[in-house]
Protein backbone atom coordinates (compact mmCIF):
# COMPACT_ATOMS: atom_id res chain seq x y z
CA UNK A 1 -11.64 -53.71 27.84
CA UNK A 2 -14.00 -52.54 24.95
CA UNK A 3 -13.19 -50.23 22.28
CA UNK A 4 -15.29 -47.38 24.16
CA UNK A 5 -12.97 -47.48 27.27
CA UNK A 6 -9.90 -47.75 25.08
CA UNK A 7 -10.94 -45.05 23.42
CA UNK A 8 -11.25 -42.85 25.95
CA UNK A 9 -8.55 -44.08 28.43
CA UNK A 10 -6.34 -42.50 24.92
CA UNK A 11 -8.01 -39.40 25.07
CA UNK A 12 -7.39 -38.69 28.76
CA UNK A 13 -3.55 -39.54 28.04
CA UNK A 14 -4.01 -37.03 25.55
CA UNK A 15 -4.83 -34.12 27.20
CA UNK A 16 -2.71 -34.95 29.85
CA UNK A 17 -0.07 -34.37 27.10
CA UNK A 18 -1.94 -31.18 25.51
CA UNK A 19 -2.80 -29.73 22.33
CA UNK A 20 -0.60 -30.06 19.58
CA UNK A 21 0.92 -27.06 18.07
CA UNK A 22 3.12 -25.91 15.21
CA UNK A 23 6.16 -24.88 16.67
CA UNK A 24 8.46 -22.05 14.79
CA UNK A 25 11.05 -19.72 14.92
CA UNK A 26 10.58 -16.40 14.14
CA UNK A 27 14.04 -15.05 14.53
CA UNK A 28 16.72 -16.38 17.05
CA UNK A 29 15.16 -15.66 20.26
CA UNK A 30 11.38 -15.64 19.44
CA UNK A 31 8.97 -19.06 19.05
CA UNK A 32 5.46 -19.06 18.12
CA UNK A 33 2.85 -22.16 18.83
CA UNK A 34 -0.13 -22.24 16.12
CA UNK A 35 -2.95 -24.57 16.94
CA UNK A 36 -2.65 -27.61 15.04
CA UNK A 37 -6.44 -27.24 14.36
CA UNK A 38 -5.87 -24.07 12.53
CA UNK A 39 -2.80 -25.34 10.40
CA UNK A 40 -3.28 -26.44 7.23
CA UNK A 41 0.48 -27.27 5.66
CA UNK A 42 3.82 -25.85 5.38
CA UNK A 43 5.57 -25.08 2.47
CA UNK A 44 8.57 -23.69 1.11
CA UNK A 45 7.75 -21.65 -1.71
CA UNK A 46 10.37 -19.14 -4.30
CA UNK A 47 10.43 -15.56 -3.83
CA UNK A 48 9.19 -15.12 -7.48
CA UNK A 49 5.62 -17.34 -6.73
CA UNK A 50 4.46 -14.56 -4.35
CA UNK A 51 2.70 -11.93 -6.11
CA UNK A 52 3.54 -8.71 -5.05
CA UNK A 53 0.36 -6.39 -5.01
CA UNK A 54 0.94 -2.36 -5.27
CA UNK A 55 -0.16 0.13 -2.46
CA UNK A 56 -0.41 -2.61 0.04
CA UNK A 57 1.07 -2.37 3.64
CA UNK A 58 4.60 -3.24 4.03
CA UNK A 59 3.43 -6.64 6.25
CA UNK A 60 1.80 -8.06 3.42
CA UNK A 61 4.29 -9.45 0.54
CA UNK A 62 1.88 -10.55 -2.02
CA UNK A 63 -1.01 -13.09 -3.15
CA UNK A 64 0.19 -16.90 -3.33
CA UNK A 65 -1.56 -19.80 -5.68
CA UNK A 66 -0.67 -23.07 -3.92
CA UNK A 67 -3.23 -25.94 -5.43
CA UNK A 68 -6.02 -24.03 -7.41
CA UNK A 69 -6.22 -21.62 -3.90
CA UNK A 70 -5.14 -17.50 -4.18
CA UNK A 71 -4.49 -16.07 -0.61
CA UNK A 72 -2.72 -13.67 0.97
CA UNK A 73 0.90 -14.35 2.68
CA UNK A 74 2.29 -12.33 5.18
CA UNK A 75 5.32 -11.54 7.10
CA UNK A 76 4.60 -13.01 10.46
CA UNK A 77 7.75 -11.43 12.72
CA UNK A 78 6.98 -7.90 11.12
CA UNK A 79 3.39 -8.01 11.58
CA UNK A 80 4.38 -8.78 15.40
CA UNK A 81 6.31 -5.46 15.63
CA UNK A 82 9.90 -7.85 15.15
CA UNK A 83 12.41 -7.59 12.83
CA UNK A 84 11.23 -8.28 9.49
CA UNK A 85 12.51 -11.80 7.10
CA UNK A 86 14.77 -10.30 4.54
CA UNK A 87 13.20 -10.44 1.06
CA UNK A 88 15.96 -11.02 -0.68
CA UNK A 89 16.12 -14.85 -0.23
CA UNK A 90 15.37 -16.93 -2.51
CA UNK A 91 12.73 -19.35 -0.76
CA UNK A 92 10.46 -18.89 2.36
CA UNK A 93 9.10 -20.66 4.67
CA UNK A 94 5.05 -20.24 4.62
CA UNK A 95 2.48 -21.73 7.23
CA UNK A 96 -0.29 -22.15 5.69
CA UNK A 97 -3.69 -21.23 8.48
CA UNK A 98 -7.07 -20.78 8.41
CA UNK A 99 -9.65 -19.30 10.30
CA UNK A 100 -12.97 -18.70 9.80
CA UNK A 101 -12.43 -20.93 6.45
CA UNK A 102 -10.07 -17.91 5.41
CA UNK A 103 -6.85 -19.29 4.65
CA UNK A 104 -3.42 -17.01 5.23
CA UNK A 105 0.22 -17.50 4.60
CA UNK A 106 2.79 -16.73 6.89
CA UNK A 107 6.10 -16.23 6.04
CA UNK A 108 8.38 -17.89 9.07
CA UNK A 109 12.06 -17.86 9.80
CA UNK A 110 11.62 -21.96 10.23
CA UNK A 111 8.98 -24.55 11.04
CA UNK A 112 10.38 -26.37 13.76
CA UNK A 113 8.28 -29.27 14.55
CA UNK A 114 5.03 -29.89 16.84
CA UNK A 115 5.27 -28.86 20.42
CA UNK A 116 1.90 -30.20 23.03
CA UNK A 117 0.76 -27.61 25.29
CA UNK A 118 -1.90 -28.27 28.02
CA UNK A 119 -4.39 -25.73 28.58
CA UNK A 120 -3.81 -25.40 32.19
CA UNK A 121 0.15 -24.59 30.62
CA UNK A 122 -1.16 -21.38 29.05
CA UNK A 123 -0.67 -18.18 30.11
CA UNK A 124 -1.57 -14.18 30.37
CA UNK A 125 0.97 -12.53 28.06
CA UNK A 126 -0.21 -9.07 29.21
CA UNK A 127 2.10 -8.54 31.63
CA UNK A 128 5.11 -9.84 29.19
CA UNK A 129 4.96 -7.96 26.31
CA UNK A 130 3.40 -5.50 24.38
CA UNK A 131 0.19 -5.04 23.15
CA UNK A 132 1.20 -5.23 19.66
CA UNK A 133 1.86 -8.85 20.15
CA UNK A 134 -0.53 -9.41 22.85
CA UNK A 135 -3.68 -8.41 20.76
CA UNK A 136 -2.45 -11.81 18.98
CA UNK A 137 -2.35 -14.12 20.99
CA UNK A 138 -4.11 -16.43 23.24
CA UNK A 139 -1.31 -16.44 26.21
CA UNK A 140 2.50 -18.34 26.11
CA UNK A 141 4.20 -20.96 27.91
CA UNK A 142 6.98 -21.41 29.22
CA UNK A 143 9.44 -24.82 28.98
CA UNK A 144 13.05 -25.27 29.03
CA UNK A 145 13.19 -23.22 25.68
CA UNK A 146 12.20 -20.05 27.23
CA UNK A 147 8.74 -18.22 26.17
CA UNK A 148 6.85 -19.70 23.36
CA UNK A 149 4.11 -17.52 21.87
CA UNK A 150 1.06 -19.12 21.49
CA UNK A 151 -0.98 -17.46 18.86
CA UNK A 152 -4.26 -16.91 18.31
CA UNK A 153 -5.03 -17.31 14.42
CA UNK A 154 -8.11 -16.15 13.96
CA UNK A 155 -6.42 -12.58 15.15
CA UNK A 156 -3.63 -12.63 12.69
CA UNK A 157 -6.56 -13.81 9.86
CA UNK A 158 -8.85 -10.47 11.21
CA UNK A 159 -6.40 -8.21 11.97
CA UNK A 160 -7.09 -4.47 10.61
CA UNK A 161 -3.67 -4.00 8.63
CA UNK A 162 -4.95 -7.46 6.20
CA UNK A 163 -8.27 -5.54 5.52
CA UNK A 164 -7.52 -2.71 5.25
């Protein structure tokens, strides 16, 4: 076999697997997939390196520099209409994504790990939940875990409440 067909005989195996996705945990019963594509790290930052900036919505916590790079974090479960991370820790959990070459933080209750999710795996969430969540998400999937959210980053990186 040449390197060509090997190449490709991995690539079908692939996507017979799926995608792979960050997996986390919003709060106890709620898990979020973020395309791997559109990951860029995870990190677990101190309360006191996020900048808090005055007058902005209650979703946003502050500005974070992580290597030379200022961008916005944001709490993910509150911004989905769930129960907000306390602020009173002292570290968080932050996803780094990016979109659009925008990057975003997003403060998680816990990275879990990668989770592979075939297309054909995905799907409408409009009939599941509301559209406060819906509007950010590209469907979910469901696995011996229950629902997982899969999210749609560019969304979250647009949406009107970070603009505004």
């Amino acid at each position: 076999m040449d390197n060509g067909n090997i190449q490709s005989s991995q690539i079908r195996s692939q996507q017979k697997l799926g995608e792979p996705y960050l997996k986390i945990r919003l709060d106890e019963t709620t898990i979020i997939a973020i395309p791997m594509k559109q990951a860029q790290e995870v990190i677990i930052v101190n309360n006191d390196r996020i900048t808090p900036i005055p007058n902005m919505s209650h979703n946003i916590l502050g500005l974070l520099n992580q290597r030379s790079r200022v961008f916005w974090v944001v709490d993910l479960a509150q911004m989905l209409g769930l129960k907000p991370i306390k602020r009173d820790i002292k570290q968080y959990n932050v996803a780094i994504i990016k979109a659009n070459k925008i990057p975003l933080g997003l403060i998680v209750k816990e990275v879990t790990g990668v989770i592979r999710i075939t297309k054909e795996s995905i799907q409408s969430p409009l009939e599941t939940f509301t559209s406060s969540i819906t509007s950010y998400l590209t469907g979910c999937v469901f696995n011996e875990e229950g629902i997982v959210l899969v999210l749609d980053a560019e969304a979250i990186i647009e949406a009107p409440i970070i603009h505004n």
